[in-house]
PDB file of N, CA and C in Angstrom:
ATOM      1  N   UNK A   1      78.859 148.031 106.854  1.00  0.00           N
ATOM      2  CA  UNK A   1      77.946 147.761 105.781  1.00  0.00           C
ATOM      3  C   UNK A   1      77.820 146.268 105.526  1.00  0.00           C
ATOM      4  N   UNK A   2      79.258 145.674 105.631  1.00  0.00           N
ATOM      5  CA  UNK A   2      79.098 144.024 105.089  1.00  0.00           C
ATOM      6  C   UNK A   2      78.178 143.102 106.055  1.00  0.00           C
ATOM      7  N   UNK A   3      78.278 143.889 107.002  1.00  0.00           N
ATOM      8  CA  UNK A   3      77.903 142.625 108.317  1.00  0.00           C
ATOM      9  C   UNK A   3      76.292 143.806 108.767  1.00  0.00           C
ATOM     10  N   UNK A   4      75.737 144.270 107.969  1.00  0.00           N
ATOM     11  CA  UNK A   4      74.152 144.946 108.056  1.00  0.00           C
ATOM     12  C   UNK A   4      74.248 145.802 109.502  1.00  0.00           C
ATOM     13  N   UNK A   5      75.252 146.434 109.339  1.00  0.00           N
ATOM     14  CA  UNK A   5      75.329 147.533 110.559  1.00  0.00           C
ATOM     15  C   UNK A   5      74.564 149.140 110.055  1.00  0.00           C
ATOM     16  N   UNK A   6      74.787 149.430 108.759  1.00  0.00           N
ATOM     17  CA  UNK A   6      74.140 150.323 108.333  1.00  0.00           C
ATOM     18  C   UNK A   6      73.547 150.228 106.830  1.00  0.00           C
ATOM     19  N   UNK A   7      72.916 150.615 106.393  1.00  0.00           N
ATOM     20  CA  UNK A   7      72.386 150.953 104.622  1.00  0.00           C
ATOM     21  C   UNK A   7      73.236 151.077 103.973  1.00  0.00           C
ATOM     22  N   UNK A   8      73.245 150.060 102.862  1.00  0.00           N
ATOM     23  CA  UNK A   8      74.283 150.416 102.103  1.00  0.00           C
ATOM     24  C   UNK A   8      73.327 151.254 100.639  1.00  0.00           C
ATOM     25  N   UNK A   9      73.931 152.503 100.594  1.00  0.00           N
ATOM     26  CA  UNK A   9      73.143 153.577 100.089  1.00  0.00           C
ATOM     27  C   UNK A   9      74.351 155.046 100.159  1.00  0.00           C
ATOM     28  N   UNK A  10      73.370 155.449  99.208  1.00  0.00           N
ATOM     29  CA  UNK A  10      73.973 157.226  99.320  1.00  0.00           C
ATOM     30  C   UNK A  10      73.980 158.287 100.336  1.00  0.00           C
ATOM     31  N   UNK A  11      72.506 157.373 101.023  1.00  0.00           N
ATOM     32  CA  UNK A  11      72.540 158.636 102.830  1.00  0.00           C
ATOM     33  C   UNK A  11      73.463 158.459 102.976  1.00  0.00           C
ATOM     34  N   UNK A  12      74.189 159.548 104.076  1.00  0.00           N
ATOM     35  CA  UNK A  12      74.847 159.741 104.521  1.00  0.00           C
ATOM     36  C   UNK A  12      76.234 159.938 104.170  1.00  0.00           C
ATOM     37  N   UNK A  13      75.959 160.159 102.477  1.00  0.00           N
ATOM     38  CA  UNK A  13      77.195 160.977 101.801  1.00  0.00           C
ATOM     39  C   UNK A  13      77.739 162.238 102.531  1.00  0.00           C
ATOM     40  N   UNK A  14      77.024 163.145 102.738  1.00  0.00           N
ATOM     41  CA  UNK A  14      77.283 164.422 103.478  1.00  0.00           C
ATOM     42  C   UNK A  14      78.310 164.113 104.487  1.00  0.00           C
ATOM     43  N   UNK A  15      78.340 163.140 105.694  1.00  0.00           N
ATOM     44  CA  UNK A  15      78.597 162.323 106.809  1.00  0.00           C
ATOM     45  C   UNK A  15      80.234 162.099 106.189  1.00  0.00           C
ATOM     46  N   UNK A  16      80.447 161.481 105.203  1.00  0.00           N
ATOM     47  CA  UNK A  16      81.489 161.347 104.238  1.00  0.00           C
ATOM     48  C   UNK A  16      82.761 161.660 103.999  1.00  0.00           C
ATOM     49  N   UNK A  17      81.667 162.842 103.587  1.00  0.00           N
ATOM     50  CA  UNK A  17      82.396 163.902 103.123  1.00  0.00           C
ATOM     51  C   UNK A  17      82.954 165.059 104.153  1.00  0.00           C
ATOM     52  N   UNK A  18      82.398 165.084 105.412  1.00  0.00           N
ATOM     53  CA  UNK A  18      83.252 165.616 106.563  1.00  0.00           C
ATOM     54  C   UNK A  18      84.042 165.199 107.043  1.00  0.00           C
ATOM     55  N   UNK A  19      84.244 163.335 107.052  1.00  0.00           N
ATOM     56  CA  UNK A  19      84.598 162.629 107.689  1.00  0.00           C
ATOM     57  C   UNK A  19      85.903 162.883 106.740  1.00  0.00           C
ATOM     58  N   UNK A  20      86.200 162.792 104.939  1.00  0.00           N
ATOM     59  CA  UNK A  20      87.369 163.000 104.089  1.00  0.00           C
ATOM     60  C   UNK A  20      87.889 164.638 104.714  1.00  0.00           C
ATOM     61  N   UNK A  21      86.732 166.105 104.993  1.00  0.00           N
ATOM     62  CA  UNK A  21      87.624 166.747 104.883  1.00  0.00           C
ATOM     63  C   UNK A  21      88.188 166.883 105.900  1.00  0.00           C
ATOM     64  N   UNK A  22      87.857 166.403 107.364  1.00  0.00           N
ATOM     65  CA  UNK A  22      89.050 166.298 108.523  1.00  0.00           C
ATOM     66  C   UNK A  22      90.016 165.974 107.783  1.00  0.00           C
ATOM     67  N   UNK A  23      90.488 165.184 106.754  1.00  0.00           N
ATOM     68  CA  UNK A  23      91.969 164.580 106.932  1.00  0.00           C
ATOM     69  C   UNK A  23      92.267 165.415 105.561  1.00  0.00           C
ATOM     70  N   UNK A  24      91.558 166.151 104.676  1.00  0.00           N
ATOM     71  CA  UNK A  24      92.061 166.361 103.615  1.00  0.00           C
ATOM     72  C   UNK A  24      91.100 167.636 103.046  1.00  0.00           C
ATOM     73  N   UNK A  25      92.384 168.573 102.612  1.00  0.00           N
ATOM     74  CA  UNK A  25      90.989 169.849 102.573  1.00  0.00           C
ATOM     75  C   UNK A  25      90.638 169.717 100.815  1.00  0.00           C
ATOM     76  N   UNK A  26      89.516 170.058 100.592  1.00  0.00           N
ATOM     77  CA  UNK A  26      88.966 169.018  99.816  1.00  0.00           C
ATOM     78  C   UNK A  26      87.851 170.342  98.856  1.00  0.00           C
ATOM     79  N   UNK A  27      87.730 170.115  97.314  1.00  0.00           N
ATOM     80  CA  UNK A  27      86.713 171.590  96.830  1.00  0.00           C
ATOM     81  C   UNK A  27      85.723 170.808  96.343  1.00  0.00           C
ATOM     82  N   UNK A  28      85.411 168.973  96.127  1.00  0.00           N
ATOM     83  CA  UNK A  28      84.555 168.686  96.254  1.00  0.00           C
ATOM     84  C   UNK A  28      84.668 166.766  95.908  1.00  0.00           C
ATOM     85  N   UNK A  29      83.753 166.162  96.032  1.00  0.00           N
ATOM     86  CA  UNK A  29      83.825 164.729  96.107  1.00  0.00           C
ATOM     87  C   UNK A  29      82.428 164.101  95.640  1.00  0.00           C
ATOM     88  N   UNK A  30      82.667 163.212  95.235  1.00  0.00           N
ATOM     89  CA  UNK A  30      82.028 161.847  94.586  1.00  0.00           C
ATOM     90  C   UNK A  30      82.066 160.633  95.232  1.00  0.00           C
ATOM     91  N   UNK A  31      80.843 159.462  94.578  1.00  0.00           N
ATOM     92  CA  UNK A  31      80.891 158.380  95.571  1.00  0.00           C
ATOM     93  C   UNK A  31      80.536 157.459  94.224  1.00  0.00           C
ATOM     94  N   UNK A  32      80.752 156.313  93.951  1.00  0.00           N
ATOM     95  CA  UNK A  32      79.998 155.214  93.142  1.00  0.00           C
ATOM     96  C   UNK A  32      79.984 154.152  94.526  1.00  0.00           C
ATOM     97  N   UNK A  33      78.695 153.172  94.461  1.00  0.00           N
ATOM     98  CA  UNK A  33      78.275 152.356  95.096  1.00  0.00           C
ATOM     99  C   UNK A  33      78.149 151.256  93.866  1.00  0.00           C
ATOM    100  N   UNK A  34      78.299 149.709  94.681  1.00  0.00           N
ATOM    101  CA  UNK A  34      77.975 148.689  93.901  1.00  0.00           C
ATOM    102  C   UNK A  34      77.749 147.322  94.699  1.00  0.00           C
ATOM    103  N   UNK A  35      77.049 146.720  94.608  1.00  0.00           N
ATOM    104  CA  UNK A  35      76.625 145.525  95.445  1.00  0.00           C
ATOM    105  C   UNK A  35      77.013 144.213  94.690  1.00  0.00           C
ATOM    106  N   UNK A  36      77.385 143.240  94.693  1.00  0.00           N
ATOM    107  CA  UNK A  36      77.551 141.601  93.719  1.00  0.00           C
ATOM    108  C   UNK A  36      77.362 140.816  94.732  1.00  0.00           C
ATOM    109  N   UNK A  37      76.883 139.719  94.185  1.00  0.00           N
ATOM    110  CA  UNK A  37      76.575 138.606  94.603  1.00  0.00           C
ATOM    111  C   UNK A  37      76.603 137.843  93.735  1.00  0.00           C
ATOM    112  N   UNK A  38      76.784 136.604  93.614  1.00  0.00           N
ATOM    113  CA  UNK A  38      76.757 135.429  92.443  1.00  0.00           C
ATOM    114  C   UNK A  38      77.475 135.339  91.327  1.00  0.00           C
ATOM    115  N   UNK A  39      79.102 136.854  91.545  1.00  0.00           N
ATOM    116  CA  UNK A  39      79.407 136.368  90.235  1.00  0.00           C
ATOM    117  C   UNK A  39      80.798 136.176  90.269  1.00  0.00           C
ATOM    118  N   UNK A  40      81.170 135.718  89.165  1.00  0.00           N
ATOM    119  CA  UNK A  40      82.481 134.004  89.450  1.00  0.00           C
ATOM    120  C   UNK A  40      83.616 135.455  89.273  1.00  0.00           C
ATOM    121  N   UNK A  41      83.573 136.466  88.971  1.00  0.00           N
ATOM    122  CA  UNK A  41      84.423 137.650  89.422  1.00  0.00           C
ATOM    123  C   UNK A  41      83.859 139.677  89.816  1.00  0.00           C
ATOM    124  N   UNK A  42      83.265 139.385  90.885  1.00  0.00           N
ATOM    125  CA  UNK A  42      82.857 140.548  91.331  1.00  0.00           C
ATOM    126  C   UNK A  42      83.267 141.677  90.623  1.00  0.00           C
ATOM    127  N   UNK A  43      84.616 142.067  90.896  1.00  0.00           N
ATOM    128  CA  UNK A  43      84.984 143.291  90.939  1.00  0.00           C
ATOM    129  C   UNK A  43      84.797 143.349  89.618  1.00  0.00           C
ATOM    130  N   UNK A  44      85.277 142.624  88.186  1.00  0.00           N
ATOM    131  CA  UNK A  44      85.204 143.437  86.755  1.00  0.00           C
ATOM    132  C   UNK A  44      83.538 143.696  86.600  1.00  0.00           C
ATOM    133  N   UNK A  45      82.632 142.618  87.230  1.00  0.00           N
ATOM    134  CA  UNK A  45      80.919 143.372  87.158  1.00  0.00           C
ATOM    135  C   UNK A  45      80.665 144.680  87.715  1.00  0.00           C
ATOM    136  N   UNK A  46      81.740 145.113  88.547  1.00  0.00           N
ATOM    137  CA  UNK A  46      81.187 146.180  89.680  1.00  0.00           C
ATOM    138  C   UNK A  46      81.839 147.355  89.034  1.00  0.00           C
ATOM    139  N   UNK A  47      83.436 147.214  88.311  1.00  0.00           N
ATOM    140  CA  UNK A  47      83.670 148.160  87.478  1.00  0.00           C
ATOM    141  C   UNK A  47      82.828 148.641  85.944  1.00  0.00           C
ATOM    142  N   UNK A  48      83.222 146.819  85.169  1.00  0.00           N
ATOM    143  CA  UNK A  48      82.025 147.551  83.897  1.00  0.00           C
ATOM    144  C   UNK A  48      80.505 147.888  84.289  1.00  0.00           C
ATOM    145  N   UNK A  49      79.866 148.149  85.651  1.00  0.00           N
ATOM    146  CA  UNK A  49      78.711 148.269  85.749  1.00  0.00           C
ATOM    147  C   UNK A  49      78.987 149.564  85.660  1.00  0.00           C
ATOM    148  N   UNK A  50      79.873 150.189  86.403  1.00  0.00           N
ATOM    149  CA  UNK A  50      80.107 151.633  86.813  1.00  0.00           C
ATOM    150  C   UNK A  50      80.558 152.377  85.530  1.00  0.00           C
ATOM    151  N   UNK A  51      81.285 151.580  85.032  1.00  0.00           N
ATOM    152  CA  UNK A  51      81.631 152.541  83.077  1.00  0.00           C
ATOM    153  C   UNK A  51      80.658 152.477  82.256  1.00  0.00           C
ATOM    154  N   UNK A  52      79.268 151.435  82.634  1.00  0.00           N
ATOM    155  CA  UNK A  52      78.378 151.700  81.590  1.00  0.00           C
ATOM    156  C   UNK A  52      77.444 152.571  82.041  1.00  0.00           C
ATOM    157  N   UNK A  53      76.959 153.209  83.435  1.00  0.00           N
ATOM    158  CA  UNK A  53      76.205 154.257  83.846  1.00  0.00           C
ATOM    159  C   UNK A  53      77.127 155.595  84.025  1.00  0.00           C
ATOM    160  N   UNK A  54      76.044 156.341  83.090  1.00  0.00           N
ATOM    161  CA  UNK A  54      76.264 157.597  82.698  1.00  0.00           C
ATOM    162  C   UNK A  54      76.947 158.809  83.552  1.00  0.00           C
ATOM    163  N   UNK A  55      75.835 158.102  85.302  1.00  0.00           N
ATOM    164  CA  UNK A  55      76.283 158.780  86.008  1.00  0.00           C
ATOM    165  C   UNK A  55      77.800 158.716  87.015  1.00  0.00           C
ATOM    166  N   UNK A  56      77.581 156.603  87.074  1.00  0.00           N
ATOM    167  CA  UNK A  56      78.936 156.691  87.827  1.00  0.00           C
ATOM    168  C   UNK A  56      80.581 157.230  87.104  1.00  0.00           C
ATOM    169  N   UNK A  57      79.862 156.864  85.485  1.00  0.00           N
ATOM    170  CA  UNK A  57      81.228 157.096  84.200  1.00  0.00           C
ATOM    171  C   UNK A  57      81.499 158.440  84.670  1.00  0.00           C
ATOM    172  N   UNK A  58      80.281 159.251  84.881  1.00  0.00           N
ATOM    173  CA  UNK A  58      80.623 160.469  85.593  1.00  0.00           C
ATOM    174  C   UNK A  58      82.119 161.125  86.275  1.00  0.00           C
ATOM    175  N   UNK A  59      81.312 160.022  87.123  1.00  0.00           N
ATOM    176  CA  UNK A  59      82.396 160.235  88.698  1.00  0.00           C
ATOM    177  C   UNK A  59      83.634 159.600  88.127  1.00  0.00           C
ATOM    178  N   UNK A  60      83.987 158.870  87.443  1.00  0.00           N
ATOM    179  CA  UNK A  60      85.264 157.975  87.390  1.00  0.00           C
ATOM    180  C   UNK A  60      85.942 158.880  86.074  1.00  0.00           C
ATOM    181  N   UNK A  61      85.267 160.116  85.564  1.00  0.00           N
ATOM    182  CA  UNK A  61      86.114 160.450  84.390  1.00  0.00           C
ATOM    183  C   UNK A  61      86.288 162.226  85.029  1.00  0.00           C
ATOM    184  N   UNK A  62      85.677 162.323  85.844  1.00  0.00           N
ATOM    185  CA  UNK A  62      85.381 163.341  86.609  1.00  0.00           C
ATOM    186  C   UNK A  62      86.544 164.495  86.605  1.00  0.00           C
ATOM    187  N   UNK A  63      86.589 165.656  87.191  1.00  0.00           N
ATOM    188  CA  UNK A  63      87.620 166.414  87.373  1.00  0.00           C
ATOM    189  C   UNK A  63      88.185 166.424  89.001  1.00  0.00           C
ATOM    190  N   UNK A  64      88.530 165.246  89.361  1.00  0.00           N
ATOM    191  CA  UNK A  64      88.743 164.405  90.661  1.00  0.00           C
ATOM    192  C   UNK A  64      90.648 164.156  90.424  1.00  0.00           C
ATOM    193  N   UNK A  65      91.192 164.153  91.582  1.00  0.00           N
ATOM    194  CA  UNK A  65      92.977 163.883  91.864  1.00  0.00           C
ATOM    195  C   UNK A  65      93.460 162.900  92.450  1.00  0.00           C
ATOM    196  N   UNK A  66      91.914 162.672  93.545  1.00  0.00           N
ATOM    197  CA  UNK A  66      91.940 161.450  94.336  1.00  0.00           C
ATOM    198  C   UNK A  66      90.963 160.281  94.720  1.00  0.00           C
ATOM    199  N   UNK A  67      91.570 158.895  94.564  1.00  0.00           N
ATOM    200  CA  UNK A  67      90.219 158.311  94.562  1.00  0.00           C
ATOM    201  C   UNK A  67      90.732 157.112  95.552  1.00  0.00           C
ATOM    202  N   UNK A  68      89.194 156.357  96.039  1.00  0.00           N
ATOM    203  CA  UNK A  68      90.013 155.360  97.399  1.00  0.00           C
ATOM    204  C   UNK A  68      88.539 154.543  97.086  1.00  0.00           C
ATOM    205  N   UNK A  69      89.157 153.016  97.160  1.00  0.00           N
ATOM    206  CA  UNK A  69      88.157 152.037  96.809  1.00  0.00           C
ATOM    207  C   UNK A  69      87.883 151.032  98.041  1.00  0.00           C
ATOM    208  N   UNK A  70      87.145 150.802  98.234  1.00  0.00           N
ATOM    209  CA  UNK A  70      87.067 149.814  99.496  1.00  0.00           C
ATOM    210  C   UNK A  70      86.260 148.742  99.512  1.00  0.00           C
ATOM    211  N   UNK A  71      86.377 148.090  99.976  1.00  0.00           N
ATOM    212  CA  UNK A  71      85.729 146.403  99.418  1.00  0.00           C
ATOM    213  C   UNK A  71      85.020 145.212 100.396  1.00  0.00           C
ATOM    214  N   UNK A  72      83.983 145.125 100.895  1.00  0.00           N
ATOM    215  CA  UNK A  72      83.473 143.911 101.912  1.00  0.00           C
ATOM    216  C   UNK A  72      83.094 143.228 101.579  1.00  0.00           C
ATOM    217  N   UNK A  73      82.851 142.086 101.750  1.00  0.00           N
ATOM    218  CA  UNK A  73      81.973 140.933 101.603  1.00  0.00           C
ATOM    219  C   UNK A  73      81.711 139.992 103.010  1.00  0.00           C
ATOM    220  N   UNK A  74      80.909 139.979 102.947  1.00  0.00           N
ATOM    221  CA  UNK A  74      80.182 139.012 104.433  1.00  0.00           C
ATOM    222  C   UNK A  74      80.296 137.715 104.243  1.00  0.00           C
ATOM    223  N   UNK A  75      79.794 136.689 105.201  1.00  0.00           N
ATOM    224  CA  UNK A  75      79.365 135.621 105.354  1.00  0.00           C
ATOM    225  C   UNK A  75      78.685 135.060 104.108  1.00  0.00           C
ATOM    226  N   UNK A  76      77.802 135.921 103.404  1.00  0.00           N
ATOM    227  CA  UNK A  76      76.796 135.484 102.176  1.00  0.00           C
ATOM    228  C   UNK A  76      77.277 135.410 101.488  1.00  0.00           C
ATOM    229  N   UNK A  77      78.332 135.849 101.427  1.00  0.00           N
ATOM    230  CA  UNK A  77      79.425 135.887  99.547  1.00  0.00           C
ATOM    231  C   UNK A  77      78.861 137.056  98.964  1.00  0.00           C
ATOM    232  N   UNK A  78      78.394 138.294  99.755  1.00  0.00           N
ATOM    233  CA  UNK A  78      78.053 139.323  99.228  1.00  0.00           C
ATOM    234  C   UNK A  78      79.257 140.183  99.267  1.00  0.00           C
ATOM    235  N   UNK A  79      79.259 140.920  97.918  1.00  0.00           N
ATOM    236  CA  UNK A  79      80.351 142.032  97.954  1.00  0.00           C
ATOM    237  C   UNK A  79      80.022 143.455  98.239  1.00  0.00           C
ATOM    238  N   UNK A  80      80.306 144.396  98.801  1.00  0.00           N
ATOM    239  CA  UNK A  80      80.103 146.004  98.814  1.00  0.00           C
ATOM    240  C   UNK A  80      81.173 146.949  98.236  1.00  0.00           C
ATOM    241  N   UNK A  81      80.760 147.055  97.306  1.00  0.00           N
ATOM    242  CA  UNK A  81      81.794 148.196  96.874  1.00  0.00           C
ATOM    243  C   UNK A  81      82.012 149.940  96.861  1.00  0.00           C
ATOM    244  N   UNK A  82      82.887 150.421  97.215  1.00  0.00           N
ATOM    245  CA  UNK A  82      82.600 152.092  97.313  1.00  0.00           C
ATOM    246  C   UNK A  82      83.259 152.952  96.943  1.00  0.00           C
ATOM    247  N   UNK A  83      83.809 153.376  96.168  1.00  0.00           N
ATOM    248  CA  UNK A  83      84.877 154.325  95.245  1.00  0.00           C
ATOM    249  C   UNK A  83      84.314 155.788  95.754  1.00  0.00           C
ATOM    250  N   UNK A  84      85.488 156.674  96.292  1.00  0.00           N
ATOM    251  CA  UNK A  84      85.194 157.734  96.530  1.00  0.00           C
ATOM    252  C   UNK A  84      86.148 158.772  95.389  1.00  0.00           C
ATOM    253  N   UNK A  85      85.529 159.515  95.475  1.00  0.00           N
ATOM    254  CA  UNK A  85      86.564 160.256  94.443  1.00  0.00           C
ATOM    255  C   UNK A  85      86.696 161.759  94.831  1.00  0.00           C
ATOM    256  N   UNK A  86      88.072 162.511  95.327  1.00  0.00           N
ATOM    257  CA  UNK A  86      88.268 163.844  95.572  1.00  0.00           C
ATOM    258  C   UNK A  86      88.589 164.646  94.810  1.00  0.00           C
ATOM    259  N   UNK A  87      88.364 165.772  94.674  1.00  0.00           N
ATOM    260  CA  UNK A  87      89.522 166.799  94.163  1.00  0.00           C
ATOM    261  C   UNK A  87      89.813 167.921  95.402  1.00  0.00           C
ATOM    262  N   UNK A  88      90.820 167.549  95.493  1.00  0.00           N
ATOM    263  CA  UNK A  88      91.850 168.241  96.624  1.00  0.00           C
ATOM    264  C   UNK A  88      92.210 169.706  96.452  1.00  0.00           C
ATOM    265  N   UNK A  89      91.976 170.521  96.837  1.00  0.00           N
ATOM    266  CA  UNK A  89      92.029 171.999  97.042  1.00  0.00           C
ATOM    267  C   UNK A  89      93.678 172.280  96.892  1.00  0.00           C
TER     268      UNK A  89
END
């Protein structure tokens, strides 16, 4: 995603989510996405962005056990952010 190999987007959630339940059997999952650029601390914009929408507050207050965050930034000083969130069977 950091280096424009694919969309950074929700396609290919499905893709994902097969890819989590090979390793983990799984009754269902969540995703928050977040993009920064320009700011003097990414990650607290990318979290309070995600606690002030309804939908990602969603996912982060969710009935979820497991969650995994992952983080890029390129050459541009662009950040990608991706919080997945499970609940494990």
């Amino acid at each position: 995603m950091a280096h424009k190999q694919a969309p950074f987007s929700h396609d290919g959630f499905e893709g994902r989510v097969k890819a989590v339940q090979r390793k983990i059997p799984l009754e269902k999952m969540g995703e928050n996405l977040a993009f920064m650029k320009g700011y003097p601390d990414p990650v607290s914009v990318a979290v309070k962005g995600w606690i002030n929408s309804p939908g990602h507050q969603k996912n982060m207050v969710g009935d979820y056990n497991l969650t995994g965050i992952g983080i890029a930034k390129n050459n541009a000083g662009e950040y990608y952010f991706t919080q997945l969130f499970v609940k494990k069977r």
